[in-house]
Structures are given as structure tokens and as C-alpha cells.
Protein backbone atom coordinates (compact mmCIF):
# COMPACT_ATOMS: atom_id res chain seq x y z
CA UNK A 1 0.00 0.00 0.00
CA UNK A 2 1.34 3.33 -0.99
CA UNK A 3 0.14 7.01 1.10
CA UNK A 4 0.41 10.02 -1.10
CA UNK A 5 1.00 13.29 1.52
CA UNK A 6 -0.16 16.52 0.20
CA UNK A 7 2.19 18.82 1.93
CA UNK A 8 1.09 22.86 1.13
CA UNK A 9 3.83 25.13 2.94
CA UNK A 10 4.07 28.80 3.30
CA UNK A 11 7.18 30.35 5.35
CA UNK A 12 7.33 27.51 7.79
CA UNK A 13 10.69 26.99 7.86
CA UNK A 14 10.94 26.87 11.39
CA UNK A 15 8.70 23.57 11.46
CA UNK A 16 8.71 21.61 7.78
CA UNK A 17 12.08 19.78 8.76
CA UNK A 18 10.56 17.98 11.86
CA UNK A 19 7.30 17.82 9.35
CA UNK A 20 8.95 15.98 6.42
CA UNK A 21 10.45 13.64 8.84
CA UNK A 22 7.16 12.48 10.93
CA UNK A 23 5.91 11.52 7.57
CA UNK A 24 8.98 9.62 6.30
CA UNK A 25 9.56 7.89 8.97
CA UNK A 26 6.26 6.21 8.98
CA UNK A 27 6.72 2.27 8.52
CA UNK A 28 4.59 -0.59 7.42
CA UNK A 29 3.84 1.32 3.93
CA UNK A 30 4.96 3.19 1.00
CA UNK A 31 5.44 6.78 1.59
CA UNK A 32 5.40 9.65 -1.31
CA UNK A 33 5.50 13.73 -0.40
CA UNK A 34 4.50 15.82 -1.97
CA UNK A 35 5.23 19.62 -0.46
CA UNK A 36 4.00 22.51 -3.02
CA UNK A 37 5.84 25.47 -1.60
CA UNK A 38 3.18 28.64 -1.74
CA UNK A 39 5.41 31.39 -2.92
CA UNK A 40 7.50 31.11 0.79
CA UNK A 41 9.99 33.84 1.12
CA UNK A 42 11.83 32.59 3.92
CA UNK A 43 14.44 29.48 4.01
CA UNK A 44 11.57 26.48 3.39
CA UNK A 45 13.15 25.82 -0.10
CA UNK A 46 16.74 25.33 1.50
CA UNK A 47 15.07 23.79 4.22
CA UNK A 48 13.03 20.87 1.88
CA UNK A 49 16.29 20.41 -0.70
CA UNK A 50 18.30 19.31 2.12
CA UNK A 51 16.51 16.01 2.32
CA UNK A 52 18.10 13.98 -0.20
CA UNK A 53 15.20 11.14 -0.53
CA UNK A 54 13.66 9.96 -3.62
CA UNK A 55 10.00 9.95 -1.92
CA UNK A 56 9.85 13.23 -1.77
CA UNK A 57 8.14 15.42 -5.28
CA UNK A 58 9.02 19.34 -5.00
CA UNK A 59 6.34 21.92 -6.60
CA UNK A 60 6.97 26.01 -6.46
CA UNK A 61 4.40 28.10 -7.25
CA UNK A 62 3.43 31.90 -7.00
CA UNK A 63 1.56 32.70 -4.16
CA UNK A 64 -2.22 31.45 -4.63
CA UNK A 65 -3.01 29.91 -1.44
CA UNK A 66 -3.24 26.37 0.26
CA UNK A 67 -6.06 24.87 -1.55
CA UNK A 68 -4.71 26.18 -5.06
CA UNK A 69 -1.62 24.44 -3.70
CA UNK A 70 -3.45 21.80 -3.04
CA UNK A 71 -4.98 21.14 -6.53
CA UNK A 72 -1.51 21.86 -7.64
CA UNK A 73 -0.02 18.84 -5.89
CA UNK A 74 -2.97 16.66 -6.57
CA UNK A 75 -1.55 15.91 -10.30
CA UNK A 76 1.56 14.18 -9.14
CA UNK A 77 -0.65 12.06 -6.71
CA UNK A 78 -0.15 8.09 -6.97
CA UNK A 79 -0.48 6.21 -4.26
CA UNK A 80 -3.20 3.89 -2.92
CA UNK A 81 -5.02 6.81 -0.43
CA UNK A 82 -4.28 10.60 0.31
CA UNK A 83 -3.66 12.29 3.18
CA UNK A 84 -3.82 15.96 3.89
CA UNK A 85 -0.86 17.02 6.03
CA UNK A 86 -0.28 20.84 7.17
CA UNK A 87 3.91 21.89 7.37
CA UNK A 88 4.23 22.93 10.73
CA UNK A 89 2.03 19.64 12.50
CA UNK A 90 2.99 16.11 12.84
CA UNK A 91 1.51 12.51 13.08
CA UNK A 92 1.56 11.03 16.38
CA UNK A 93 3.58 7.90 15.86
CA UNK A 94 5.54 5.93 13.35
CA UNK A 95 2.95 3.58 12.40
CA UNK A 96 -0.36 5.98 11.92
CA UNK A 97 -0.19 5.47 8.14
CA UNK A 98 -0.35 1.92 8.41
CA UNK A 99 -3.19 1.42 10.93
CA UNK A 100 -5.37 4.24 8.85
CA UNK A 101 -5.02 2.26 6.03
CA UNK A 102 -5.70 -1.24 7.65
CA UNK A 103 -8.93 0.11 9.05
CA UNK A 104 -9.75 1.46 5.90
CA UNK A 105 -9.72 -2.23 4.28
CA UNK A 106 -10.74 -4.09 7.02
CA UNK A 107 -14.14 -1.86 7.17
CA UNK A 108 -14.52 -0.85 3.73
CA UNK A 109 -14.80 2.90 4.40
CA UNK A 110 -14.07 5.89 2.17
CA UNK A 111 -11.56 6.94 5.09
CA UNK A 112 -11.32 7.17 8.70
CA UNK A 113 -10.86 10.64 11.26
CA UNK A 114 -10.00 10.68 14.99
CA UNK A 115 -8.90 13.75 17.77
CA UNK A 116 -6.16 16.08 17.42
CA UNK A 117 -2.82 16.25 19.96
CA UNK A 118 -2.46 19.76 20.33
CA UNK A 119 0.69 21.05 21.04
CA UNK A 120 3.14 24.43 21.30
CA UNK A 121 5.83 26.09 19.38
CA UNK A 122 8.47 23.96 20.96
CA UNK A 123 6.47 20.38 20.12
CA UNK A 124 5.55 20.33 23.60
CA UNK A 125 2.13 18.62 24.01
CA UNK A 126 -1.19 20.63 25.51
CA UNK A 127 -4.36 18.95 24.91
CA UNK A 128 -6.80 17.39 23.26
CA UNK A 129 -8.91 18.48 20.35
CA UNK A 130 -12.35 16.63 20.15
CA UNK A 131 -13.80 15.80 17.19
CA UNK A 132 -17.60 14.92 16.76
CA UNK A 133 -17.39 10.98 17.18
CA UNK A 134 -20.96 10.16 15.59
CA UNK A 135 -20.74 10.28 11.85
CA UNK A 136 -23.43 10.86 9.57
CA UNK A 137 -26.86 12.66 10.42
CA UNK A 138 -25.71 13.48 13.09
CA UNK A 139 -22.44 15.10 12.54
CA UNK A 140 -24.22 17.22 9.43
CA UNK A 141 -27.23 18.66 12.21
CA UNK A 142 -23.38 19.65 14.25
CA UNK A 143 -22.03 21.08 11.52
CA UNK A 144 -24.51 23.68 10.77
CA UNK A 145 -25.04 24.76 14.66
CA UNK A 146 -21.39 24.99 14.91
CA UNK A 147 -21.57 28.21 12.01
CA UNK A 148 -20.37 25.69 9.59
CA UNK A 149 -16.95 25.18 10.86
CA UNK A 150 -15.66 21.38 9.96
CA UNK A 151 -16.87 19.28 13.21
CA UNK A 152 -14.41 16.50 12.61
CA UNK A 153 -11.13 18.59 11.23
CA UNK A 154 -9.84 19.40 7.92
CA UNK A 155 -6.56 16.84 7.77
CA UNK A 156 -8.24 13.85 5.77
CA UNK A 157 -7.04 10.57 5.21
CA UNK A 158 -9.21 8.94 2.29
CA UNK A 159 -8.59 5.83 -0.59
CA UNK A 160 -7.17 7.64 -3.68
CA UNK A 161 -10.83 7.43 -5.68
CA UNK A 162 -12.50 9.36 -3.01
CA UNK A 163 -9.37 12.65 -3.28
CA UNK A 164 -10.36 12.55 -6.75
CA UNK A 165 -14.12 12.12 -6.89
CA UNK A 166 -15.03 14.37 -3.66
CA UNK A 167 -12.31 15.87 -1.73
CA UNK A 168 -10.92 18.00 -4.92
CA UNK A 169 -14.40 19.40 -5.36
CA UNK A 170 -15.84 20.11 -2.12
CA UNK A 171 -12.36 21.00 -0.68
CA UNK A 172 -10.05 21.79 -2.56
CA UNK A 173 -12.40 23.38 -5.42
CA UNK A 174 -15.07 24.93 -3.48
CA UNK A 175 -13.26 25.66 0.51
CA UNK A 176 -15.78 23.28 2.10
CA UNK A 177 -15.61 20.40 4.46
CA UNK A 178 -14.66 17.01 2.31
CA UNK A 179 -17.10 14.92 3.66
CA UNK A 180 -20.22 16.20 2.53
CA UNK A 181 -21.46 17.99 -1.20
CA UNK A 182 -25.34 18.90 -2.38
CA UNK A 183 -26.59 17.61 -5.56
CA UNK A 184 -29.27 16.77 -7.29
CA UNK A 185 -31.33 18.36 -4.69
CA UNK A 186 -29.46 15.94 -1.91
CA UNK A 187 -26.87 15.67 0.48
CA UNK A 188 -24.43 13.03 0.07
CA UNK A 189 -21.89 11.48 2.86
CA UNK A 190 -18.72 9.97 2.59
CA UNK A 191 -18.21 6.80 4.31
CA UNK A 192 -16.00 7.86 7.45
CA UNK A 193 -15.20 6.36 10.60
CA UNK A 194 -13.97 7.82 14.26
CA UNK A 195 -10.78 5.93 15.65
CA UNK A 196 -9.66 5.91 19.14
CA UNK A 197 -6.33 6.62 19.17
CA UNK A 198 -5.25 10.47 17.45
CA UNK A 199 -2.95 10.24 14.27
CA UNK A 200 -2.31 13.59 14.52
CA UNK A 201 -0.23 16.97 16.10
CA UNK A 202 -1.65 20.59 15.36
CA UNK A 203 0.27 23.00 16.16
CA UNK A 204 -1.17 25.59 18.27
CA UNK A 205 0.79 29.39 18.38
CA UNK A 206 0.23 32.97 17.84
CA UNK A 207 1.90 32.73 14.05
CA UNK A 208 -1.10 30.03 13.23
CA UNK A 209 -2.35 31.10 9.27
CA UNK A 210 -5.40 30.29 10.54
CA UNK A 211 -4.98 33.28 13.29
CA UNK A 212 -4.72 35.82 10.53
CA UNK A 213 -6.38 38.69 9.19
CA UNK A 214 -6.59 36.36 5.67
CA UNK A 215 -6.88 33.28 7.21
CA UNK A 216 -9.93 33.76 8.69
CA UNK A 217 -11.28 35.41 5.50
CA UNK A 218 -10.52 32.28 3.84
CA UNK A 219 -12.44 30.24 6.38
CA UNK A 220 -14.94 32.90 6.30
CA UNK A 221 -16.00 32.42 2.73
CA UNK A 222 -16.34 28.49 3.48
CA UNK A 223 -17.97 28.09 6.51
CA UNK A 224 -20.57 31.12 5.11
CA UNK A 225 -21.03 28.90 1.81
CA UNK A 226 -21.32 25.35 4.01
CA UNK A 227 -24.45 27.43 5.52
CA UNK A 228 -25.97 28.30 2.52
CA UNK A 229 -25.85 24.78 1.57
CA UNK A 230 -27.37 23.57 4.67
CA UNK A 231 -29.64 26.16 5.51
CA UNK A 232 -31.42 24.59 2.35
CA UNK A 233 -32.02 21.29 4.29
CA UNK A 234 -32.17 22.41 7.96
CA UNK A 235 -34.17 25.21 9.60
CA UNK A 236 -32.92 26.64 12.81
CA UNK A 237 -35.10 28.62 15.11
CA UNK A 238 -33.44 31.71 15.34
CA UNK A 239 -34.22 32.66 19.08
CA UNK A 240 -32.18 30.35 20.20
CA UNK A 241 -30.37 27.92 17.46
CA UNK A 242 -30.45 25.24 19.18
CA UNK A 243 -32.76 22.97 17.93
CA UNK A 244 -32.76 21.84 14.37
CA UNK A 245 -34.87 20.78 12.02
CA UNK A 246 -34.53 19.17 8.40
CA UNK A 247 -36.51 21.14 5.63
CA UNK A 248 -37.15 19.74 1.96
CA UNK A 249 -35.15 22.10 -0.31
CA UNK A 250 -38.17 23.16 -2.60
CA UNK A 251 -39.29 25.14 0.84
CA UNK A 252 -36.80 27.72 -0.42
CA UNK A 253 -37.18 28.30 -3.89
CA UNK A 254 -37.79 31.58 -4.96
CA UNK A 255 -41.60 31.21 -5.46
CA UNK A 256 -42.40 30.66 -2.31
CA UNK A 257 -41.02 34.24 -1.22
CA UNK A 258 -41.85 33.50 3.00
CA UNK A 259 -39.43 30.40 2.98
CA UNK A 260 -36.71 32.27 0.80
CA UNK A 261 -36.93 35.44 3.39
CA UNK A 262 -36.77 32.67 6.18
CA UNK A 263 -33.84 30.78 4.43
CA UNK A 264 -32.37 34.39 4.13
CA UNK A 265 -32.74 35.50 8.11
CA UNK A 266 -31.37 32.17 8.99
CA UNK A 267 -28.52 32.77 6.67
CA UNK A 268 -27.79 36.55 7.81
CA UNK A 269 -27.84 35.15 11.69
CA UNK A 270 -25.48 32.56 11.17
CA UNK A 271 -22.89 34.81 9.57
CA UNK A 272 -23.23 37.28 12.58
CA UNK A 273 -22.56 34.14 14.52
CA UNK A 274 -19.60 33.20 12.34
CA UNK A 275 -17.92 37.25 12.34
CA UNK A 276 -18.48 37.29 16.19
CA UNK A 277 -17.06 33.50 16.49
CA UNK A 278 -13.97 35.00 14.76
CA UNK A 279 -13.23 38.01 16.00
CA UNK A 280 -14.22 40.24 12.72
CA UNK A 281 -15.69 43.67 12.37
CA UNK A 282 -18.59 43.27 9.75
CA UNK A 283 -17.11 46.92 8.56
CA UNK A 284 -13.36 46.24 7.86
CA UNK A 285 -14.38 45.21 4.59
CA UNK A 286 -16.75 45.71 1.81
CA UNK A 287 -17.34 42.17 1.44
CA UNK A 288 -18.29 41.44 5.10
CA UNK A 289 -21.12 44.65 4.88
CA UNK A 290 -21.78 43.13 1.40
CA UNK A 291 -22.66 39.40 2.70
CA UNK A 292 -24.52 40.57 5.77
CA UNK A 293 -26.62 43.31 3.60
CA UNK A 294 -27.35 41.08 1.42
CA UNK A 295 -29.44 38.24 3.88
CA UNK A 296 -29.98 41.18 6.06
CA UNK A 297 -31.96 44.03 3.50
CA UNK A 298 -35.06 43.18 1.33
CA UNK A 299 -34.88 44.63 -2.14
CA UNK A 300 -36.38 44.22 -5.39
CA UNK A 301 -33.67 45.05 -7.16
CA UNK A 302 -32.97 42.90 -10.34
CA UNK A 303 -29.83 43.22 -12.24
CA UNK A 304 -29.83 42.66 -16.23
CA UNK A 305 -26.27 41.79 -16.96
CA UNK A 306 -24.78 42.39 -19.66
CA UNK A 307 -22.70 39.92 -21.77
CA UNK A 308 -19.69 41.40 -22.46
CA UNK A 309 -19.11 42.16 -18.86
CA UNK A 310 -19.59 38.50 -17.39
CA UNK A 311 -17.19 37.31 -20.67
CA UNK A 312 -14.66 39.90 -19.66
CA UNK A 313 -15.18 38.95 -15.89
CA UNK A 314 -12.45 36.00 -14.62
CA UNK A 315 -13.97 32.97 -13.05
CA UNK A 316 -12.60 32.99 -9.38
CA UNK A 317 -13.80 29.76 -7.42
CA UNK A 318 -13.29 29.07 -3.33
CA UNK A 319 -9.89 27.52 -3.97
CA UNK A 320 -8.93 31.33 -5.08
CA UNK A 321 -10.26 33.23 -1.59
CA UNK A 322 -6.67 34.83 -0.81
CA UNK A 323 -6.49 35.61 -4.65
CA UNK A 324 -9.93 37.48 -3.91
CA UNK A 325 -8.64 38.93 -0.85
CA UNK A 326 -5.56 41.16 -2.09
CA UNK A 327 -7.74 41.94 -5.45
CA UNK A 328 -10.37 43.20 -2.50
CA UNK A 329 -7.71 45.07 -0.56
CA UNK A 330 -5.80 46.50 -3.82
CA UNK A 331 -9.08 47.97 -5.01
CA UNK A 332 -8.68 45.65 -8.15
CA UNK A 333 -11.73 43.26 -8.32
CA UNK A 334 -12.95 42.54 -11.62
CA UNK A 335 -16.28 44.22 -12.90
CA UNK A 336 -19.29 41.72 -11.99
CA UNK A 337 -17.90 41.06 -8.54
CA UNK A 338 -17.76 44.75 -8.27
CA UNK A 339 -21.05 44.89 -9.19
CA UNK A 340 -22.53 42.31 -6.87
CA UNK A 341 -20.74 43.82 -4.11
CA UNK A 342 -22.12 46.90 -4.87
CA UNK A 343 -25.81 45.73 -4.94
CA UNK A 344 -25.58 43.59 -2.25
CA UNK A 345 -24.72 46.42 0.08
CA UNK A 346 -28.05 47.63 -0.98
CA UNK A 347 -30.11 44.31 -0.12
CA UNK A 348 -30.85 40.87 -1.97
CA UNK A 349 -31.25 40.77 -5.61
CA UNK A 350 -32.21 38.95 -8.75
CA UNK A 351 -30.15 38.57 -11.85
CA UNK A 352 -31.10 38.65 -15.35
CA UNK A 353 -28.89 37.04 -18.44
CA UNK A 354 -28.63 35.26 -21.14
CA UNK A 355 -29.08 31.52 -21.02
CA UNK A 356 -25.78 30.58 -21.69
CA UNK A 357 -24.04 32.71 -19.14
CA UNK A 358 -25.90 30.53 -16.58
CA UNK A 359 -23.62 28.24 -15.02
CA UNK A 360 -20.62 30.76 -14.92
CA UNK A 361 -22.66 33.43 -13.23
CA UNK A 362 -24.20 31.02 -10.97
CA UNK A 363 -20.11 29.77 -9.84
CA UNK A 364 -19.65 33.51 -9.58
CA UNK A 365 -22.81 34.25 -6.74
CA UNK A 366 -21.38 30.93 -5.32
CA UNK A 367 -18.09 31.39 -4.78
CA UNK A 368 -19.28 35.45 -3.06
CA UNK A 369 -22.31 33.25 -1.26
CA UNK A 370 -24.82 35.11 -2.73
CA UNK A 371 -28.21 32.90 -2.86
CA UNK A 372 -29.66 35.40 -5.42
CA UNK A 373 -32.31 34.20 -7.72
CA UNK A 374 -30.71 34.08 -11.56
CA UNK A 375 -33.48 34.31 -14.30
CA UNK A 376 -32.61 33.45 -18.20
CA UNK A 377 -33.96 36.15 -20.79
């Protein structure tokens, strides 16, 4: 059996060494790494050339972020399952790759998840992270009362057919969690397992990605679109959110205007939830006023769009979030995103174009998590 690592790095230096070692060291199966440095300007190049070891495939790109890193790396992918495996964290032991992959057979799953070992800067060990334990239903009512942040962790370890058929979409693709997507009207589950025993080390400390300004608007834009997905299935009474109830999706459609201003108050309440979760100022940006105007303000604005502008207009998807994010704070977004920002600052909307610019303008309201209504002329 051979484990493919995906390992995305940006300026860890200070932690990829003892990172590319935890994984080659692993015994009891074939081992391939695969690091795609993220435009690092620090020493990580120096630091991954001085391991001399045939396992290990080298990418350098321009700064695009870790899940256009990701898809990156996924090309040179080749081994039996995939494993997602962040630069500055660890496994727990030499022999986690080959008990992951043993329960994987033995049980026939799609992959397996457990808790995380947290520990410090200096490798030193400080807790546990729990993970939701019960799979399934279950974990996907969790998942939307937890502001859609991943209940079970983003590190997966999946058979190579699942990376490919799910996890590049929904995660890598689209910045959701890997073990769930929506189509054809339904939600559909990987087959997952809990373990006992953590396979894994996050790294816990003030220089986190996660911790910064556009970290969090990376997880931002997922965790908002993971509750516009679910908030299509699942009503929450807003006084208190705590109980939850599963809705058919046609409740929401734009005919039945109640249900799509309840779908949109349940939206707008859960992204207060997620800014205040995070620490963010709905005003430090025009996209954070944009999203919460937008569930927040009734309007009957509808917007006929011109051709030439969506043609002209470069089709960003949630794998490009940080490429969003300097074109936001650069004043350099491209025209229809301008445009939808614009509206949505005024209230919801409905858009008006031409039958074939349906599907790209729809992956453009997507990827900004606008639910807005798009009619064909």
C-alpha cells in the first residue's frame, strides 16, 4: 500500500524539517510527499532540498493559497489513499499510516478521522482536540449549529478514488468540508469512521495562518457557503439555534417568497454568529457589509447583466479566496464582482442574463455566497 502526503507550505521553515520527517519515517507502507511550496519567502526551499530522498516530489508556485496548492499537488498524486498534512504539524507515531489504512480495508470505508494532539511552538504537548465521534446525520445537524466550521477537522485521510471524486471538489475546489457535497437536490456522505487513538499533532501558536487577518477570511468564505448549503435542508429557530430541524429544499425556492426570506434570516444570523465566532468587524471590509446586507436588506432590485461584462469577468472559485482577498484590498476586483458587491450592500437581488451565461454566473454568486435568484432572458 502506498500514502500520497499533500504537503502545502508557506514560510514555515521553522517547522517543515521535523514535518517531512514524521511523515517519512512512517513504517509498514509506501510513503510519497509531496510539499508545493506557496510562494514562501523565507528558508523552506533550503530547508526541503536538504533532504536527499527519492520519496519526496518538490512543486513552487506563486503565491495562490493552500487549496490552489493543493490542486496543484494533486496531479503528481499516486499512491493507494491521500492524506492531507499541514507543514508545521505532525503525526503522532511511526505507524499511523499503516493502521489508517488497515482500518480502511478491514471496514470498507471511504476513510477514517480521529482527535487532534495539540501542542506548542516547541512540540511540547497541551491537549486534546475533540472531534464529533458520531458520523453521519448526526455530525451534518453539528455542523450547521457549529456556524459551519468542519466538526471532525480538515486533515483527511481517504482511498485515492474518493481525493479525486469528492475531496478535490468540495475541498479543494469549493473551501468546504470534504465529507459532505449537495446535488441533485441531496446531500451526500462519505463513508467515514472515528478511531480511538489520534494520528495527529496541530500545532497551536500565535503565528497560526489560521490566526490571521486572511486566514480567517478564507475560512470565512467556506464556513458562510457550508451554511448556505445547509440552511437549504435544515431550519434553525433563530431565538435560540439550538434545535434543528430538516426542511425539503423546494421550501426555499424563490416562489415561495416567505421560505426564501426565512432561508435568508437564517442565513444573515449565522454569519453574525460566524464574524463574532472569529473576531471580525462586519465593517473592515466591503465584502463582510456586502454578505450581511445582502441576507440582512429586502430589495427588489434585479440586475440585467450584460454579456460582455460576465465574458470579460475571470472565473474565481473558493480555492482562489486569498487571490480574492488582495484583489479586495488593492481595489482591483474585476467588474461583476464589483457589481454584486455593490448591490448587495443595498439588499438581496435577482439577476437577469442570457441563457448561456448561466452556469458561470451562478459559480460567480457561489463562490461570493450570494443565494440570489438568476433568471434566463
Amino acid at each position: 500500500m502506498k500514502v500520497s502526503v499533500l504537503m502545502p507550505t508557506y514560510n514555515d521553515s521553522k517547522y517543515i524539517g521535523r514535518a517531512i520527517e514524521s511523515v517519512l519515517s512512517q513504517r509498514g507502507v509506501d510513503v510519497e510527499l509531496i510539499i508545493i511550496n506557496d510562494g514562501s519567502t523565507d528558508e523552506t526551499e533550503e530547508v526541503v532540498h536538504s533532504y536527499k530522498d527519492e520519496r519526496i516530489k518538490y512543486i513552487k508556485q506563486e503565491n495562490k493559497g493552500q487549496l490552489d496548492a493543493l490542486l496543484n499537488g494533486s496531479r503528481l498524486v499516486s499512491g493507494d489513499f491521500v492524506c492531507l498534512f499541514h507543514s508545521d504539524d505532525l503525526l503522532t507515531d511511526e505507524f499511523v499510516f499503516k493502521r489508517n489504512t488497515t482500518r480502511i480495508l478491514e471496514r470498507n470505508l471511504d476513510g477514517v478521522y480521529s482527535d487532534y494532539i495539540t501542542m506548542d511552538e516547541k512540540c511540547r504537548e497541551t491537549g486534546i482536540l475533540k472531534v464529533h465521534r458520531d458520523f453521519g446525520e448526526k455530525a451534518l445537524r453539528k455542523l450547521i449549529q457549529y456556524s459551519g466550521s468542519n466538526v471532525i477537522g480538515d486533515p483527511f485521510f481517504t482511498k485515492k478514488n474518493v481525493f479525486f471524486r469528492c475531496i478535490v471538489k468540495n475541498y479543494i475546489i469549493w473551501n468546504q468540508p470534504y465529507w459532505f457535497a449537495v446535488d441533485g437536490g441531496k446531500i451526500h456522505l462519505l463513508r467515514l469512521e472515528y478511531i480511538d487513538q489520534p494520528w495527529y499533532k496541530y500545532r497551536v501558536y500565535e503565528g497560526n495562518y489560521a490566526r490571521s487577518d486572511i486566514g480567517k477570511f478564507v475560512a470565512v468564505n467556506g464556513v458562510i457557503r457550508t451554511i448556505t448549503d445547509l440552511s437549504k435542508f435544515y431550519r434553525v429557530p433563530l431565538a435560540s439555534f439550538r434545535y434543528i430541524h430538516r426542511l425539503p429544499t423546494s421550501l426555499i425556492v424563490r416562489r415561495s417568497r416567505s421560505s426564501y426570506e426565512r432561508y435568508r434570516a437564517q442565513v444573515c444570523a449565522f454569519t453574525r454568529k460566524v464574524f463574532k465566532g472569529y473576531g471580525i468587524d462586519p465593517d473592515s471590509n466591503v465584502y463582510y457589509q456586502a454578505l450581511l446586507s445582502f441576507y440582512e436588506k429586502e430589495s427588489d432590485v434585479r440586475l440585467e447583466i450584460d454579456n460582455k461584462l460576465i465574458n470579460e469577468t475571470p472565473l474565481l472559485l473558493g480555492k482562489d479566496v486569498s487571490v480574492f482577498y488582495n484583489m479586495l484590498l488593492n481595489d482591483k476586483l474585476p467588474g461583476l464582482y464589483k457589481l454584486f458587491l455593490k448591490t448587495a450592500l443595498k439588499g438581496s437581488f435577482e439577476v437577469v442574463i442570457d441563457k448561456d451565461f448561466e452556469k458561470k454566473v451562478g459559480m460567480i454568486l457561489k463562490f461570493l455566497n450570494f443565494s440570489a435568484p438568476v433568471l434566463t432572458r
